[in-house]
C-alpha atoms as a PDB file:
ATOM      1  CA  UNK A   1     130.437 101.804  99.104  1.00  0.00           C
ATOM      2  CA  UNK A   2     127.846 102.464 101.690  1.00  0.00           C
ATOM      3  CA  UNK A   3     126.732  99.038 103.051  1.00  0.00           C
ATOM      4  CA  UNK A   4     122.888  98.407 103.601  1.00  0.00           C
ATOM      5  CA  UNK A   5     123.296  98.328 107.391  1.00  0.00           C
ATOM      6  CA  UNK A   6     125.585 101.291 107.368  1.00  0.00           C
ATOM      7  CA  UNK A   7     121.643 103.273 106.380  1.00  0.00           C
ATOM      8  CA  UNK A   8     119.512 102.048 109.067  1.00  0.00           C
ATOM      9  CA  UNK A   9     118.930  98.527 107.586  1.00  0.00           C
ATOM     10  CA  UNK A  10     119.895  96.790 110.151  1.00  0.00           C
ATOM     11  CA  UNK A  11     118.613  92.846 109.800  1.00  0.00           C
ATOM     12  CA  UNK A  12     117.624  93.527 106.222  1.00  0.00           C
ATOM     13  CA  UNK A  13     119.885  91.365 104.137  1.00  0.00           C
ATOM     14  CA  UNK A  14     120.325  92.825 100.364  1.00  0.00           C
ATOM     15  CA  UNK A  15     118.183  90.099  98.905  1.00  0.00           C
ATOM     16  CA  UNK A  16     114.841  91.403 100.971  1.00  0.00           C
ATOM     17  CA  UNK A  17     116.208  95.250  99.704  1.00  0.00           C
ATOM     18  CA  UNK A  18     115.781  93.893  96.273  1.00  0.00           C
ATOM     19  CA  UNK A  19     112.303  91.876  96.745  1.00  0.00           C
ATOM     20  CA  UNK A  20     111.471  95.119  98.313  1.00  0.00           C
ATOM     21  CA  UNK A  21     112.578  97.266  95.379  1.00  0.00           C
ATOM     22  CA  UNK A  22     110.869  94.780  92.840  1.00  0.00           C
ATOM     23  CA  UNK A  23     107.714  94.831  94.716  1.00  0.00           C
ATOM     24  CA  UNK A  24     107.387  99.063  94.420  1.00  0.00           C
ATOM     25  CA  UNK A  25     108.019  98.644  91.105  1.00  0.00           C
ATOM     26  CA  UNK A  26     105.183  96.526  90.173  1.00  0.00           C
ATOM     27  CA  UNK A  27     102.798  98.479  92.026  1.00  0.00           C
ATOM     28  CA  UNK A  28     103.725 102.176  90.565  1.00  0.00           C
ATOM     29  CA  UNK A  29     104.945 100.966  87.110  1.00  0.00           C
ATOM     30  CA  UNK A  30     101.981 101.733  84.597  1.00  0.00           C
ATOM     31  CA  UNK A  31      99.645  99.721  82.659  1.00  0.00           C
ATOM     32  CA  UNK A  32     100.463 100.772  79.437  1.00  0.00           C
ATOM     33  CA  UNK A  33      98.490 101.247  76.311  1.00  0.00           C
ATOM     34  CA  UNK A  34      99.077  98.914  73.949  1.00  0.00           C
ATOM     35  CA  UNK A  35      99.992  99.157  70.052  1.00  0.00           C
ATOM     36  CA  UNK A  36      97.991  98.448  66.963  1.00  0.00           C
ATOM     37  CA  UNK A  37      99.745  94.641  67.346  1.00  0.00           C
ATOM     38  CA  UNK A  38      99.477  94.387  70.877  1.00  0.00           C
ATOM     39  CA  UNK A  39      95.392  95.429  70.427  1.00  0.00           C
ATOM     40  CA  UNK A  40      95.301  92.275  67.514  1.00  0.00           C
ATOM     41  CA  UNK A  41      96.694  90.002  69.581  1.00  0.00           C
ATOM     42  CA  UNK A  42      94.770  90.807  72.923  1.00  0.00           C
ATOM     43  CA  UNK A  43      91.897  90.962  71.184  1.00  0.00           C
ATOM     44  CA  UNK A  44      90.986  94.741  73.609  1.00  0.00           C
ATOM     45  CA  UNK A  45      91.152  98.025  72.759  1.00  0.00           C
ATOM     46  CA  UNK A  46      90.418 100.608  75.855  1.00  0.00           C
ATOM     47  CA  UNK A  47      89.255 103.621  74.941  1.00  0.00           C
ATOM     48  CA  UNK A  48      89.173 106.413  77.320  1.00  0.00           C
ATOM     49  CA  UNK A  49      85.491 108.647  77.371  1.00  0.00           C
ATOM     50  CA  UNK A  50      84.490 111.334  79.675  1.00  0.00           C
ATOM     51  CA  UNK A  51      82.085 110.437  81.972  1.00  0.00           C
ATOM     52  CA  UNK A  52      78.571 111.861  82.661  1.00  0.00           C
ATOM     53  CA  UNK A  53      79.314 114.246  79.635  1.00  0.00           C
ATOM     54  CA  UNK A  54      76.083 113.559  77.478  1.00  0.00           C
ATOM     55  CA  UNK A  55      74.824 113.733  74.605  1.00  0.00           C
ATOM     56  CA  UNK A  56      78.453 112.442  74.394  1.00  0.00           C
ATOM     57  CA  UNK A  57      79.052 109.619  76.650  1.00  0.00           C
ATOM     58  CA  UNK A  58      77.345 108.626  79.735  1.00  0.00           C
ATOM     59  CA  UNK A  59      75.090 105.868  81.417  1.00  0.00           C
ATOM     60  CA  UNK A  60      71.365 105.632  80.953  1.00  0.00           C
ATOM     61  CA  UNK A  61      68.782 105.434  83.897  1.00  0.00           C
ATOM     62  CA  UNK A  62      69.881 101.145  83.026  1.00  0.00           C
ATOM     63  CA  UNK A  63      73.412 102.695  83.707  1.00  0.00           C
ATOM     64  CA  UNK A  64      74.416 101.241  80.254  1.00  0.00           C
ATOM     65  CA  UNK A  65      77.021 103.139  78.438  1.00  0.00           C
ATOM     66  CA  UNK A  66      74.841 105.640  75.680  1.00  0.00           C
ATOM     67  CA  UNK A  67      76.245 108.815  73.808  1.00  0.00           C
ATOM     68  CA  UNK A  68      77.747 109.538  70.103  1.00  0.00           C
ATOM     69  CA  UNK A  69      81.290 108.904  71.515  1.00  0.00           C
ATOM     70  CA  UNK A  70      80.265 105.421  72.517  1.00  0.00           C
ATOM     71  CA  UNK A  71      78.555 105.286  69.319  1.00  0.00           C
ATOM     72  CA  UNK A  72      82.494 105.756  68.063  1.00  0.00           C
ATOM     73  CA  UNK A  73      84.029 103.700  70.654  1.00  0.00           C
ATOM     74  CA  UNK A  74      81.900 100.456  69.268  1.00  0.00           C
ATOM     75  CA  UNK A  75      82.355 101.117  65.740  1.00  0.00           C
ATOM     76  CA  UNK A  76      86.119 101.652  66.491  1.00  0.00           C
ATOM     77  CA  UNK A  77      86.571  98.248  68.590  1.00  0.00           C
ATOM     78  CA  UNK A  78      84.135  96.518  65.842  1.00  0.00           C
ATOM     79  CA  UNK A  79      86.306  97.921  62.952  1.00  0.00           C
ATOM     80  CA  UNK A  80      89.681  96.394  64.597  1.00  0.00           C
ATOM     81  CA  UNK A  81      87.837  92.806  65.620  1.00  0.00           C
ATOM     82  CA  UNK A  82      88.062  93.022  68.810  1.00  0.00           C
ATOM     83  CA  UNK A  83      86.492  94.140  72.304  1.00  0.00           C
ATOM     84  CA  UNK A  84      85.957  97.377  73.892  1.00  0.00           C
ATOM     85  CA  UNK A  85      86.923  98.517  77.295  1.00  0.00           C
ATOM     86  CA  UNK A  86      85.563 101.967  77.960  1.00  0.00           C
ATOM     87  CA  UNK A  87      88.298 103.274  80.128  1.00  0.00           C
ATOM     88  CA  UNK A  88      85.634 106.220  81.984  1.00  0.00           C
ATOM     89  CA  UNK A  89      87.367 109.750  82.319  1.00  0.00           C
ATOM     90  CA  UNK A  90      86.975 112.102  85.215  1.00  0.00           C
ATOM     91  CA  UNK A  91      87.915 115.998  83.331  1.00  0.00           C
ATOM     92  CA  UNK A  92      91.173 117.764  85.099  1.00  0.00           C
ATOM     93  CA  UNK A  93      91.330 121.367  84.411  1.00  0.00           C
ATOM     94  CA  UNK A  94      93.212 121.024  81.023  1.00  0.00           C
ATOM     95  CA  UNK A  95      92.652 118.629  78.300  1.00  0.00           C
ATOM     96  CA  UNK A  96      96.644 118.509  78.643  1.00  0.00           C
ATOM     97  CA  UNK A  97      95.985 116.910  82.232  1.00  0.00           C
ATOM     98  CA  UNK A  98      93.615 114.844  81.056  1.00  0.00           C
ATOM     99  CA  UNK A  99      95.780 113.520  78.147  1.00  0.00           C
ATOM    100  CA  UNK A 100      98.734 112.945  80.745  1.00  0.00           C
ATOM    101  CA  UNK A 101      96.590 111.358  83.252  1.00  0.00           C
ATOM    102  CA  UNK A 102      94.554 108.929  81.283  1.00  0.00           C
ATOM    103  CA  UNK A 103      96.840 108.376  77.933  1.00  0.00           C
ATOM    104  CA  UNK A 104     100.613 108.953  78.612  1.00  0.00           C
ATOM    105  CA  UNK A 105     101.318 108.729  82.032  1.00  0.00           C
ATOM    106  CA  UNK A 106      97.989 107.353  83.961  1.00  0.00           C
ATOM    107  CA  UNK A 107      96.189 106.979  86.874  1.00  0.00           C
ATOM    108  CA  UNK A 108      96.419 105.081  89.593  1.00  0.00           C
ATOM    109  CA  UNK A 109      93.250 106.244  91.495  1.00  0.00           C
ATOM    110  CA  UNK A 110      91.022 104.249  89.506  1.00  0.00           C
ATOM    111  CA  UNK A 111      92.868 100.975  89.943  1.00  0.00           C
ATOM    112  CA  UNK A 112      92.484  98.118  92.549  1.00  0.00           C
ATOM    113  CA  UNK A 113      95.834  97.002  92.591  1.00  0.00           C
ATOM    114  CA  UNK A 114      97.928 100.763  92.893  1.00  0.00           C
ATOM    115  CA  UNK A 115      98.820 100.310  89.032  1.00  0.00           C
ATOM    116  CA  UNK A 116      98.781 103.082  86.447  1.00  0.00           C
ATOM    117  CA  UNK A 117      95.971 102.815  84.285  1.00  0.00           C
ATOM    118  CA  UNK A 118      96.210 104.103  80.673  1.00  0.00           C
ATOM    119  CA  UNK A 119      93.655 104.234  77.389  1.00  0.00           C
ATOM    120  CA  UNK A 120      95.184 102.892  74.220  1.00  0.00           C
ATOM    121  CA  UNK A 121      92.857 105.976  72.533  1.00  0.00           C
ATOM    122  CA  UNK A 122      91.494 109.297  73.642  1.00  0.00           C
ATOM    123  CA  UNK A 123      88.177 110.721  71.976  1.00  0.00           C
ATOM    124  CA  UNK A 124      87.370 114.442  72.445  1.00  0.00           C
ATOM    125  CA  UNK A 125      90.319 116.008  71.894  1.00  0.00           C
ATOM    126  CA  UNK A 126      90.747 119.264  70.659  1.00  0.00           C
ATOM    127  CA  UNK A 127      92.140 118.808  67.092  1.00  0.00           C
ATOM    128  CA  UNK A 128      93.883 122.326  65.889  1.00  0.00           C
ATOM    129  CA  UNK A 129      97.307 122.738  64.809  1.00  0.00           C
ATOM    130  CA  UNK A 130      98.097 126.083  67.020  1.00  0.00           C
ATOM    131  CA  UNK A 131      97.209 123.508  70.200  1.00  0.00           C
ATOM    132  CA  UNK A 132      98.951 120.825  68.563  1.00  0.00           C
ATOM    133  CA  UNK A 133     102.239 122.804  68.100  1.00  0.00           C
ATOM    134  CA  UNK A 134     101.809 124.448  71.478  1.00  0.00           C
ATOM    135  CA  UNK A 135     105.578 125.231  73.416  1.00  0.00           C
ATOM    136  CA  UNK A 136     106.298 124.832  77.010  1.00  0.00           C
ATOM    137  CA  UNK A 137     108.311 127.046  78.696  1.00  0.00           C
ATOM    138  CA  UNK A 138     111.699 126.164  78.080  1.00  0.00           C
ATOM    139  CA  UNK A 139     110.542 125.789  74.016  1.00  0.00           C
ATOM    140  CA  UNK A 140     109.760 122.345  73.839  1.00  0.00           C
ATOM    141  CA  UNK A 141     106.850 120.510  72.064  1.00  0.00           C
ATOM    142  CA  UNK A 142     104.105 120.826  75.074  1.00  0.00           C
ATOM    143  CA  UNK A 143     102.453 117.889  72.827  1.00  0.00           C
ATOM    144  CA  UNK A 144     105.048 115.463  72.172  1.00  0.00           C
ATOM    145  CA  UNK A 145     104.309 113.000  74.077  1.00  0.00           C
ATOM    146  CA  UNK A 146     100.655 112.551  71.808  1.00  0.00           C
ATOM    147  CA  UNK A 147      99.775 112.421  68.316  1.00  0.00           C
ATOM    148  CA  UNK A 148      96.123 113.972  67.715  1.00  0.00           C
ATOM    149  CA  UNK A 149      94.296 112.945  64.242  1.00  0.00           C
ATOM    150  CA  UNK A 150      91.046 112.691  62.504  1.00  0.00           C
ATOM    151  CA  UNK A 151      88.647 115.243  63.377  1.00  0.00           C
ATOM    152  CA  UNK A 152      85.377 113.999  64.000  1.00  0.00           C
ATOM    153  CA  UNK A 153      83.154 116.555  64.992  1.00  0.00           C
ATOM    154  CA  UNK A 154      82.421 120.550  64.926  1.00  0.00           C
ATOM    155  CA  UNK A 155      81.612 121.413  68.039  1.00  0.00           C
ATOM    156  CA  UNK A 156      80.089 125.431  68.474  1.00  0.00           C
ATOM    157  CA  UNK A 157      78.751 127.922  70.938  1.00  0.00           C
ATOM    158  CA  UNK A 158      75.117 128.263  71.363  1.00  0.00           C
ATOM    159  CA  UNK A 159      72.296 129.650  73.664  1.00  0.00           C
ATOM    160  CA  UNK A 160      69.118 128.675  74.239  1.00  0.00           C
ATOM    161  CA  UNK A 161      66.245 131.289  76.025  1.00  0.00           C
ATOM    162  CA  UNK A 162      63.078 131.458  77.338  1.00  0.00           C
ATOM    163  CA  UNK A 163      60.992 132.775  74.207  1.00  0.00           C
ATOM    164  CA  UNK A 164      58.105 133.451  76.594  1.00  0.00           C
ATOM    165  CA  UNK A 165      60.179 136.236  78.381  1.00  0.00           C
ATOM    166  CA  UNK A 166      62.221 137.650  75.232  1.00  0.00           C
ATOM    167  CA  UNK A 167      62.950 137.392  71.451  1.00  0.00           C
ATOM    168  CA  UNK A 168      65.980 135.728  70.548  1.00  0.00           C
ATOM    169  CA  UNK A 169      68.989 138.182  71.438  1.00  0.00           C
ATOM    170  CA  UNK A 170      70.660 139.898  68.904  1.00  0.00           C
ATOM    171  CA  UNK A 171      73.516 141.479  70.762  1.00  0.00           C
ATOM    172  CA  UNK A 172      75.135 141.096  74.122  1.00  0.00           C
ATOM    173  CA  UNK A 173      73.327 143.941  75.345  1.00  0.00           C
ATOM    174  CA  UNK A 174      70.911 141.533  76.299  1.00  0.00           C
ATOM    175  CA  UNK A 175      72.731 139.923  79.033  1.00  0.00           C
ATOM    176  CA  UNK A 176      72.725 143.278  81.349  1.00  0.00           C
ATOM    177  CA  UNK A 177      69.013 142.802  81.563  1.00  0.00           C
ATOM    178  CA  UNK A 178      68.353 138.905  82.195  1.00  0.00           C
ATOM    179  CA  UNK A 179      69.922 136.303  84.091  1.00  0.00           C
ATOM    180  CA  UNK A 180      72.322 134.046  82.000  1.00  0.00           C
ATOM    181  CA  UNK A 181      73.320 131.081  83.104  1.00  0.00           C
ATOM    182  CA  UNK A 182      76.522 129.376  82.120  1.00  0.00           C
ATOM    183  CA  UNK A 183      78.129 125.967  83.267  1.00  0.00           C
ATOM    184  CA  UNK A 184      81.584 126.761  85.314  1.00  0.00           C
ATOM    185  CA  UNK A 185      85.189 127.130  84.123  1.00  0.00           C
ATOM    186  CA  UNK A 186      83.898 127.572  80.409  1.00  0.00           C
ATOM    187  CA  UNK A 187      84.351 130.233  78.020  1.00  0.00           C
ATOM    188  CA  UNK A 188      80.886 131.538  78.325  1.00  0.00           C
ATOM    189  CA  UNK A 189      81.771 131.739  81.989  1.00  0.00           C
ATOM    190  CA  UNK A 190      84.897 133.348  80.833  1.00  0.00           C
ATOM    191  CA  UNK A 191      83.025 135.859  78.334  1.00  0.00           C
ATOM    192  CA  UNK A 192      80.632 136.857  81.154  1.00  0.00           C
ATOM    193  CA  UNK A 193      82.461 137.793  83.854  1.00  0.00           C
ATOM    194  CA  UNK A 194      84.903 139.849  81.520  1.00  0.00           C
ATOM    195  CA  UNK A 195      83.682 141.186  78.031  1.00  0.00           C
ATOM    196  CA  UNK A 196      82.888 144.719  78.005  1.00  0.00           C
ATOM    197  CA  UNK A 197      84.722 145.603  81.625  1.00  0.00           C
ATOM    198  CA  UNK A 198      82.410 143.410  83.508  1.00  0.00           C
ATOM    199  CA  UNK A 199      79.672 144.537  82.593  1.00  0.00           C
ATOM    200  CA  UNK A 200      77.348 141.644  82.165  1.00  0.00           C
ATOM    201  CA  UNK A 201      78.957 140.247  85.373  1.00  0.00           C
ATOM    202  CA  UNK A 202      76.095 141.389  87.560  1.00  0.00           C
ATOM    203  CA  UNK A 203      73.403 138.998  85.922  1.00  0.00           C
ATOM    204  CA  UNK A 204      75.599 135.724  84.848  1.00  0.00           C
ATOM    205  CA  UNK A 205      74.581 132.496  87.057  1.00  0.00           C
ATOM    206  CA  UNK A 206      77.196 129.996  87.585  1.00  0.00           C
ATOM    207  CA  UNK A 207      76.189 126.133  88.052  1.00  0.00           C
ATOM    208  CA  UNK A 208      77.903 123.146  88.275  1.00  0.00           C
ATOM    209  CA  UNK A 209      77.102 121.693  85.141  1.00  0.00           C
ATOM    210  CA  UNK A 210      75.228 122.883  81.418  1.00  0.00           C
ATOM    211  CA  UNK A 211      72.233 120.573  83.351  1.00  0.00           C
ATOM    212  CA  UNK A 212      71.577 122.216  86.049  1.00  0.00           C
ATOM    213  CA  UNK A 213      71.942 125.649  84.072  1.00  0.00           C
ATOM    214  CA  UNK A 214      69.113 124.302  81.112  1.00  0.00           C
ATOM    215  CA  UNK A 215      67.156 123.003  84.811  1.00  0.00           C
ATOM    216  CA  UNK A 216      67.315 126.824  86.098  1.00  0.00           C
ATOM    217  CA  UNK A 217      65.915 127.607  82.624  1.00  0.00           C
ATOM    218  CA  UNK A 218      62.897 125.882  82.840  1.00  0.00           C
ATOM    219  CA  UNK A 219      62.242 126.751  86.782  1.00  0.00           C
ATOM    220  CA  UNK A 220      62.742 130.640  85.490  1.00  0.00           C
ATOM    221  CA  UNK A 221      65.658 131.575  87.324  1.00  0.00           C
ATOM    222  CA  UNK A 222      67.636 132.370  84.266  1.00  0.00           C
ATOM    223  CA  UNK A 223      66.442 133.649  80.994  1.00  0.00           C
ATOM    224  CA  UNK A 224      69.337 132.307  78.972  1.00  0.00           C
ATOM    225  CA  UNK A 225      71.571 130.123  78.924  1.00  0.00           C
ATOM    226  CA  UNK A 226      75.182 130.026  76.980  1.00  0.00           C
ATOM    227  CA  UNK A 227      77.119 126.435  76.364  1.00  0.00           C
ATOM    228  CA  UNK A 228      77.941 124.002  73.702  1.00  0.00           C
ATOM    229  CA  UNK A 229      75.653 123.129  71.175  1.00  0.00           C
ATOM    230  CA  UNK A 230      75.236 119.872  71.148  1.00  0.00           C
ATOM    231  CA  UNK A 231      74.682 119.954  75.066  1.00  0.00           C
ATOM    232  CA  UNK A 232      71.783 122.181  74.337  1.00  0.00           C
ATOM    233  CA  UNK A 233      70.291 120.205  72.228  1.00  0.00           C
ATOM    234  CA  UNK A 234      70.373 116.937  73.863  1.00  0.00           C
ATOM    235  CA  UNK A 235      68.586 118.884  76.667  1.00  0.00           C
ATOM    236  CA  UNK A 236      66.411 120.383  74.694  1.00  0.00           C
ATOM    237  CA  UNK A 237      65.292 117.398  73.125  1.00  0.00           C
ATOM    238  CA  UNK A 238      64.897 116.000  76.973  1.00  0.00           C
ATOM    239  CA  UNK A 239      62.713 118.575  77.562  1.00  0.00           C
ATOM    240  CA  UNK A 240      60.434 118.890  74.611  1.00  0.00           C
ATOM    241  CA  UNK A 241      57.617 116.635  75.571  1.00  0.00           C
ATOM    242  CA  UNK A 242      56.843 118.751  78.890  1.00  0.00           C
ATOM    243  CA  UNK A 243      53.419 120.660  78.287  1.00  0.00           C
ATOM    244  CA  UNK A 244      55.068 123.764  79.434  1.00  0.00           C
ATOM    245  CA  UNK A 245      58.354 123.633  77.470  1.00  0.00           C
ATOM    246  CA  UNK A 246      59.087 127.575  76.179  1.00  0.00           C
ATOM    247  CA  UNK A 247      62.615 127.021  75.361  1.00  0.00           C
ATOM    248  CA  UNK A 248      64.402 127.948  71.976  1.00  0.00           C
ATOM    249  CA  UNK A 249      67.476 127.792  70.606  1.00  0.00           C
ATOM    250  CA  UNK A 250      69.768 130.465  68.731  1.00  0.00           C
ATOM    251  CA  UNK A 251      72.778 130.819  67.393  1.00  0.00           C
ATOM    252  CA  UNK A 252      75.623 132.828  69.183  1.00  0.00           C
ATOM    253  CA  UNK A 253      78.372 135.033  67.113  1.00  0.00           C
ATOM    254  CA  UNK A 254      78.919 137.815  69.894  1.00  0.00           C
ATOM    255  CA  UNK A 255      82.202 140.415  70.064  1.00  0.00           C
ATOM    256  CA  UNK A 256      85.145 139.422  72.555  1.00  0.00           C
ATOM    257  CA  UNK A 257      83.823 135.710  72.833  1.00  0.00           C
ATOM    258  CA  UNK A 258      86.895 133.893  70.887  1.00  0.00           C
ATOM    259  CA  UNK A 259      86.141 131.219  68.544  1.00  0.00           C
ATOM    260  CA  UNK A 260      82.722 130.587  68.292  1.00  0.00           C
ATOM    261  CA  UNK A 261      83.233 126.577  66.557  1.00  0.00           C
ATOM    262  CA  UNK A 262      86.126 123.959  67.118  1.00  0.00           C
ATOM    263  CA  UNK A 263      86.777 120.842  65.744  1.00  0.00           C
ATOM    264  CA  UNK A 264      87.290 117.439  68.031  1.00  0.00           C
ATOM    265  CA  UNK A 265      89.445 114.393  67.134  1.00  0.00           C
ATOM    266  CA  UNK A 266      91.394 111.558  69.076  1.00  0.00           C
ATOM    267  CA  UNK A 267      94.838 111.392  70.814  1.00  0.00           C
ATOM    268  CA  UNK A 268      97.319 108.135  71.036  1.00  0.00           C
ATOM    269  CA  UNK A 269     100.506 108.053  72.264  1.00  0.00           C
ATOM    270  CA  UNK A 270     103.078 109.677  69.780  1.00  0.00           C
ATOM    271  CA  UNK A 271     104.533 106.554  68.682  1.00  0.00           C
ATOM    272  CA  UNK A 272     101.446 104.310  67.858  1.00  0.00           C
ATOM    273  CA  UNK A 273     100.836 105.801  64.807  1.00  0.00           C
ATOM    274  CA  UNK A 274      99.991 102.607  63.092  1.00  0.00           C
ATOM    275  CA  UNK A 275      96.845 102.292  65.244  1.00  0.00           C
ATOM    276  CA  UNK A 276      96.207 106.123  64.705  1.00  0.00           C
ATOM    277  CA  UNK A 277      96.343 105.120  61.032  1.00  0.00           C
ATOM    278  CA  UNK A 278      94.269 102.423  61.725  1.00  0.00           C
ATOM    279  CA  UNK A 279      91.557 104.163  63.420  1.00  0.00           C
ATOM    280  CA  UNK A 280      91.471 107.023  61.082  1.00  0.00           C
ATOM    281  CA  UNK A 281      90.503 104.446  58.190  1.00  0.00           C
ATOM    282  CA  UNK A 282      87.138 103.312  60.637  1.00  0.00           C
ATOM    283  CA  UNK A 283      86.272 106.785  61.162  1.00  0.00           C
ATOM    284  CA  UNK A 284      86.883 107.799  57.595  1.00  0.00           C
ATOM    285  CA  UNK A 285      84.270 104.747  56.920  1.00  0.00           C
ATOM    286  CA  UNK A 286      81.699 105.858  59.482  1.00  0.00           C
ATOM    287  CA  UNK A 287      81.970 109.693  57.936  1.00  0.00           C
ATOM    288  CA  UNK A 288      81.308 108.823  54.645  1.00  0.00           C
ATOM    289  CA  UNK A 289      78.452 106.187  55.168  1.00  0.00           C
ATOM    290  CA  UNK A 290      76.333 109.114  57.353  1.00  0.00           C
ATOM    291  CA  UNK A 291      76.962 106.899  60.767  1.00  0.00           C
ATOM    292  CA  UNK A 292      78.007 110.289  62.595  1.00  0.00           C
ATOM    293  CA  UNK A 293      74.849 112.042  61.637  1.00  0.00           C
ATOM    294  CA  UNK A 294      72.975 109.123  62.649  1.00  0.00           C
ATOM    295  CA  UNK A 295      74.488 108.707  65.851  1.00  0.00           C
ATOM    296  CA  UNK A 296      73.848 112.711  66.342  1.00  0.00           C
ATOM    297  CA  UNK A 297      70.095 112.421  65.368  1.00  0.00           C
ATOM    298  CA  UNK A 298      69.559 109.891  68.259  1.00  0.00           C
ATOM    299  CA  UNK A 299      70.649 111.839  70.968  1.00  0.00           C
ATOM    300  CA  UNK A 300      68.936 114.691  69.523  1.00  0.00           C
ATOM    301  CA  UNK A 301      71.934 116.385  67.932  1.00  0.00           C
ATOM    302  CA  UNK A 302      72.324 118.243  64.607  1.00  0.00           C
ATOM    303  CA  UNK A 303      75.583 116.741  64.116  1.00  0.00           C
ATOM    304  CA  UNK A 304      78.034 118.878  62.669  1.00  0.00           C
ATOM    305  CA  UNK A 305      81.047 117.177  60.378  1.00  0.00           C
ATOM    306  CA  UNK A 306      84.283 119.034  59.912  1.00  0.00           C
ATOM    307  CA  UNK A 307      84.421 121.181  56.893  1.00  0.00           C
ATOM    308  CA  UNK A 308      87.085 119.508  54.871  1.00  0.00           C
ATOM    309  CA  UNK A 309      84.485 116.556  54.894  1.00  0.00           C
ATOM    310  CA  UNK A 310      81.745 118.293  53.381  1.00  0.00           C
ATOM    311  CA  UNK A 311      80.993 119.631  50.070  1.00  0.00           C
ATOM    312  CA  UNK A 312      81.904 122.832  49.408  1.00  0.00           C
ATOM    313  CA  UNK A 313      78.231 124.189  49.007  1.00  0.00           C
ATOM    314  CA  UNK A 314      77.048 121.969  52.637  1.00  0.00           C
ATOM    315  CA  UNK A 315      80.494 123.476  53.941  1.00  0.00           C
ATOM    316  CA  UNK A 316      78.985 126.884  53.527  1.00  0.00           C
ATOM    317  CA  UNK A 317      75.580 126.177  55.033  1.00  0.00           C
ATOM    318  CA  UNK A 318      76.946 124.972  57.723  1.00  0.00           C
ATOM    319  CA  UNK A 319      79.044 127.877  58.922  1.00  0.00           C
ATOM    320  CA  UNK A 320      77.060 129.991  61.653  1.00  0.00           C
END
């Protein structure tokens, strides 16, 4: 056996090794997310939301908390009796990194004592079964670490153009003649630097965010821009009282785009299925009382449920 001095200890004695030793581990072990009991008896539930994401969830010019996710976030923490801690997410470049940083594993960059931070639930997460059952390499679950449930929301592709420069497009054709612009690392990003051999490279815009795209809009640098539909609509409500406003939306069903709609959900850790359970009965509640398509119509949003929670004939009309 190697003796502590034997290492380059020398005038450590084995008791500070271990003080040491216990002192790491209490600033790198995580702070972990608690189950449906632990949430009861602490009386907290933190629930992880990306930040300046609106119409979704962000802070107001009072810098309080506003979007239809914190819509969800209250009615959640309300529906279990107890408080909310909005646990604010900053996106990686995979919704798998930001599930391992903020749900099963944690952060300690947003922390003031070193320790791993982690959200007890994750909203706006991609709920489809192909993602969920998703291999690694080696052929492991790539998921198993999270259980995703209860769709909330249909998300979709949409554009929105300047109506005084062009009728709504019909085809992509469009794009080789006007500036598009497109928020970056996106699938319209994606869709215009590729489709067709490049093609419509040559007049896509790239900007840092769907904002300053719909901003580039209105200043006419771009004649169209491509993103998510609910995005487009929060702005567009933003931007309907100015005297000048000339901007329309369309839909978007193009060849070589992908999927054109996708449904969104919540993530907990794989084992704390009795507060996934739990949860899915408040959101079940707030679904079939129209909450969700209240929430959407404040922020401007044409809220679109998942299909299995519609009538069949509404299920129909609502499919681009």
């Amino acid at each position: 056996m190697v003796a502590v001095n034997d290492i380059g200890f020398k005038g450590i004695k084995f008791i500070d090794v271990l003080m040491i030793f216990a002192l790491w581990i209490g600033v790198t072990m995580p702070t972990y997310a608690l189950s449906f009991d632990d949430i009861q008896a602490n009386g907290e539930i933190r629930v992880a939301v990306y930040d300046h994401f609106p119409p979704y969830s962000f802070k107001d010019e009072n810098g309080t908390p506003a979007g239809i996710d914190i819509e969800l976030a209250n009615a959640l923490a309300k529906g279990l009796n107890v408080k909310l801690d909005l646990h604010w997410m900053t996106p990686d470049e995979t919704v798998e990194d930001d599930m391992r940083n903020y749900l099963w594993k944690g952060m300690n960059l947003t922390s003031d004592d070193g320790k791993r931070v982690k959200a007890d639930v994750m909203l706006r997460v991609p709920y489809d079964r192909a993602f969920a059952m998703q291999r690694d390499d080696v052929g492991h679950p790539a998921h198993e670490r999270v259980h995703m449930f209860v769709p909330y929301q249909q998300e979709r592709w949409r554009m929105v153009f300047d109506a005084k420069k062009l009728d709504a497009p019909q085809t992509a054709a469009r794009f080789m003649y006007h500036p598009v612009g497109v928020e970056v690392d996106t699938v319209p990003q994606f869709y215009l630097t590729t489709a067709y051999g490049g093609r419509l490279r040559e007049k896509s815009r790239t900007y840092s965010s769907i904002t300053d795209a719909f901003t580039a809009l209105g200043q006419g640098d771009v004649a169209i821009v491509m993103g998510m539909s609910s995005q487009l609509e929060w702005l567009h409500q933003q931007n309907a009282s100015a005297t000048d406003a000339s901007e329309s939306l369309t839909e978007l069903a193009f060849p070589l785009l992908g999927r054109s709609n996708w449904e969104l959900g919540m993530a907990v850790q794989t084992d704390y299925r009795q507060l996934a359970y739990a949860l899915e009965d408040i959101v079940m509640v707030h679904i079939q009382n129209g909450d969700f398509v209240r929430w959407g119509e404040k922020f401007g949003v044409d809220y679109r449920l998942p299909e299995r929670f519609l009538p069949e004939s509404d299920a129909i009309a609502q499919t681009p």
